[in-house]
Protein backbone atom coordinates (compact mmCIF):
# COMPACT_ATOMS: atom_id res chain seq x y z
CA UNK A 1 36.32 44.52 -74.93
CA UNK A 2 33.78 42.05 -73.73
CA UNK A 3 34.36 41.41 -69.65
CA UNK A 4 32.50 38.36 -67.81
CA UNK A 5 32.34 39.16 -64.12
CA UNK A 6 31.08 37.29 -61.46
CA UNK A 7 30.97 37.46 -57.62
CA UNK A 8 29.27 36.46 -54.80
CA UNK A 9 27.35 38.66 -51.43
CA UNK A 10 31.15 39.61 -49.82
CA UNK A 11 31.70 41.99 -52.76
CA UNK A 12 28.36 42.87 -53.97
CA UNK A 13 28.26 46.20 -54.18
CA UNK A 14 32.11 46.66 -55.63
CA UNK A 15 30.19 44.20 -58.54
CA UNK A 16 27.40 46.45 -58.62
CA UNK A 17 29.52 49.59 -59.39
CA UNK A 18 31.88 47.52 -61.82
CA UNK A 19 29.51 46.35 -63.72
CA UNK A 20 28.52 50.14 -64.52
CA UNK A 21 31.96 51.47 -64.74
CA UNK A 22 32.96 48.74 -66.85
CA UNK A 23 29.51 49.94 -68.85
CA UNK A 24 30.43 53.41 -68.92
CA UNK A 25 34.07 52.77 -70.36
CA UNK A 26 32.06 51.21 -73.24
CA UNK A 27 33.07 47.64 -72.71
CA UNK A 28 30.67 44.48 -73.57
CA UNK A 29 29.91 43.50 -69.90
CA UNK A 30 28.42 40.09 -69.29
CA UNK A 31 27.26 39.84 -65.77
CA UNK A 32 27.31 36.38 -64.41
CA UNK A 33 25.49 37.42 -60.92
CA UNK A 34 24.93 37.93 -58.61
CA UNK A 35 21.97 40.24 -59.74
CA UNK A 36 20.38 40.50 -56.20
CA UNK A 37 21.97 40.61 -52.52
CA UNK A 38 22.05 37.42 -50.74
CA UNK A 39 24.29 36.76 -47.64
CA UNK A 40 23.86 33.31 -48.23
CA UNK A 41 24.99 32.69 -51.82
CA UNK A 42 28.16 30.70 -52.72
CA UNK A 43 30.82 32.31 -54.80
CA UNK A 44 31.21 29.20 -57.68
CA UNK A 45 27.67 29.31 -58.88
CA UNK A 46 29.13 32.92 -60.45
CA UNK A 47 33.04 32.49 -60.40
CA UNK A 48 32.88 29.71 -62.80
CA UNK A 49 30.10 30.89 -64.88
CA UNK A 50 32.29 34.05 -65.60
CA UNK A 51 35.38 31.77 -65.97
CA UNK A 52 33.52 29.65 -68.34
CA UNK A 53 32.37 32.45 -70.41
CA UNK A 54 35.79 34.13 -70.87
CA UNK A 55 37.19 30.60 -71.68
CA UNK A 56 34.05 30.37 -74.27
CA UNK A 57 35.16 33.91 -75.76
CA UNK A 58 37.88 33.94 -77.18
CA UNK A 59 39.79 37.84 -76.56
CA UNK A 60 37.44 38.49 -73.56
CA UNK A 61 38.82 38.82 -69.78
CA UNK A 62 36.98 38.48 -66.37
CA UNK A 63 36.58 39.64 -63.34
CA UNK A 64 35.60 37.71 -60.43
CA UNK A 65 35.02 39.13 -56.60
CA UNK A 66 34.52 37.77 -53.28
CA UNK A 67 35.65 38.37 -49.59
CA UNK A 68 39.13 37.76 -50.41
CA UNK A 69 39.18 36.91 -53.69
CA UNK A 70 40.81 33.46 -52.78
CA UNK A 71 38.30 31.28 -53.12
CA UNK A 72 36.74 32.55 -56.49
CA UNK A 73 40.92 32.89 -58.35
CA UNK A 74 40.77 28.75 -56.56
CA UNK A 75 37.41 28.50 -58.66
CA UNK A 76 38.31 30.05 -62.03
CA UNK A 77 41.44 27.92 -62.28
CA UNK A 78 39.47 25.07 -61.79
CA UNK A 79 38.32 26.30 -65.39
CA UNK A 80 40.00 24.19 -68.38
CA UNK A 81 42.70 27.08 -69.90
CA UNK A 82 41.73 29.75 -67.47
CA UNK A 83 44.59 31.72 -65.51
CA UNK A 84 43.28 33.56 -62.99
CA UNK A 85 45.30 35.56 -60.87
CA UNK A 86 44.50 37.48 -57.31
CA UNK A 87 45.35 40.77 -56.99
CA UNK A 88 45.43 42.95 -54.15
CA UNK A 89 47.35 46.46 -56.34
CA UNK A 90 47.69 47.58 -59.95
CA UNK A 91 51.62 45.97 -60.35
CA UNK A 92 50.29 42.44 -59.34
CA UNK A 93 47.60 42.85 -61.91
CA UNK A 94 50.05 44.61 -64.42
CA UNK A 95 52.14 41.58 -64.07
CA UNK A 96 49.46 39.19 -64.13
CA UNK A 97 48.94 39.76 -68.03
CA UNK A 98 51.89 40.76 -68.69
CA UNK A 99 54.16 38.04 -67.13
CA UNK A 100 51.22 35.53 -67.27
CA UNK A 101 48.47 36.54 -69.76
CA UNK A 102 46.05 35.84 -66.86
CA UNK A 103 42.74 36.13 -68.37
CA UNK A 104 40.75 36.77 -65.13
CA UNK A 105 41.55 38.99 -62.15
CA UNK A 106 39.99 37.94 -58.68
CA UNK A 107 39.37 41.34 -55.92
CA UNK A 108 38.86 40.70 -52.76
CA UNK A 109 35.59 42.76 -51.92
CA UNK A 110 36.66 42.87 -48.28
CA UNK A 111 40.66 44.14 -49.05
CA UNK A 112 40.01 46.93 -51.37
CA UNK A 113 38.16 49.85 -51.93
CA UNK A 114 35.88 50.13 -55.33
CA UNK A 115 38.06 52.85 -56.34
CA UNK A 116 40.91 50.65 -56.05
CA UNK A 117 39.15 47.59 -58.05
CA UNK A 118 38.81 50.25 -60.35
CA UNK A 119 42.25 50.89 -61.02
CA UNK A 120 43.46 47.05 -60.75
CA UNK A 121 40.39 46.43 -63.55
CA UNK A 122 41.67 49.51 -65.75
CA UNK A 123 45.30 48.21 -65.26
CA UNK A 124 44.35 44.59 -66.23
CA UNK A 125 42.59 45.19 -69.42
CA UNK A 126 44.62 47.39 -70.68
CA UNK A 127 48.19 45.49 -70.42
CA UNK A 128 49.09 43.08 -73.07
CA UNK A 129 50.34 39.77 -72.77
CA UNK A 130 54.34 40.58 -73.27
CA UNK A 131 54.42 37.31 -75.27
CA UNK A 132 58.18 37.38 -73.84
CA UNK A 133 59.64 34.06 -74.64
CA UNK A 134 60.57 33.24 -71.29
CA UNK A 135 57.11 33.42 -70.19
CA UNK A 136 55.66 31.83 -72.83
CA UNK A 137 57.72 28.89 -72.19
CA UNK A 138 56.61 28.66 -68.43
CA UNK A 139 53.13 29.07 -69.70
CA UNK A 140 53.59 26.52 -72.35
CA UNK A 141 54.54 23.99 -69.22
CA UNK A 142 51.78 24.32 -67.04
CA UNK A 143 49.68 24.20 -70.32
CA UNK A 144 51.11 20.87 -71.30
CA UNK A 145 50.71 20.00 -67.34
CA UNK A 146 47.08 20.42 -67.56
CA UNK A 147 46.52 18.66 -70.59
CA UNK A 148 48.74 15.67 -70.01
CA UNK A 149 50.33 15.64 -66.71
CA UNK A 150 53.30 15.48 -67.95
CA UNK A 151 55.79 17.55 -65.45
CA UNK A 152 58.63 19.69 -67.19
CA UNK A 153 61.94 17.93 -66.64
CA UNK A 154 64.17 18.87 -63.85
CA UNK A 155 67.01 20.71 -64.96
């Protein structure tokens, strides 16, 4: 599976040892940056290059990273038909795809340990949408929210 990831100083080294994991598992990693340390970077110049590739690439998911992992899940939304979803365990990121076929996961660098990235990465990429049709409904409303505006009526 191809994997974008992206992240800024605040998780740096978890990126670092993804990124050759991720390798080692024999996945097509595309590394967004950062490439070097620097605890003066800003998270979007990476977040939404990874976001943008995995919305470019069809089948391929994402990774992004940062102190919390707030900011970068805020940036890869910002990404036209991304779902990005922060997870701090393996059920939230379970759930993400399953529940919401997120196609990024945002770590917080600063919350979890690389072993535990590990896991929540492993988890992600290897649970299928459920293509239930009670999600796909919900999905299929904030899909027509972003492309219209048009809010699903109240019931």
């Amino acid at each position: 599976m191809r994997v974008h990831i992206g992240g800024d100083h605040a998780a740096y080294e978890m990126q670092r040892e993804l990124v050759s994991w991720l390798t080692e598992q024999g996945h097509d990693v595309v590394d967004h940056g950062a490439t070097t340390y620097d605890d003066l970077d800003d998270y979007p110049v990476f977040v939404l290059r990874a976001a943008e590739g995995v919305a470019a690439d069809e089948g391929s998911l994402g990774v992004v990273l940062g102190g919390s992992g707030n900011g970068e899940q805020m940036a890869a939304n910002k990404v036209k038909g991304i779902r990005a979803a922060l997870c701090y365990n393996t059920e939230l990121a379970q759930l993400a795809r399953q529940h919401n076929d997120a196609q990024v996961i945002s770590i917080g660098g600063r919350f979890n340990t690389v072993d535990e990235a590990k896991e929540m990465v492993k988890v992600f990429l290897e649970t299928p949408f459920s293509g239930a049709q009670r999600h796909q409904r919900r999905l299929d409303m904030v899909s027509d929210y972003e492309k219209n505006g048009d809010l699903p009526p109240q019931e």
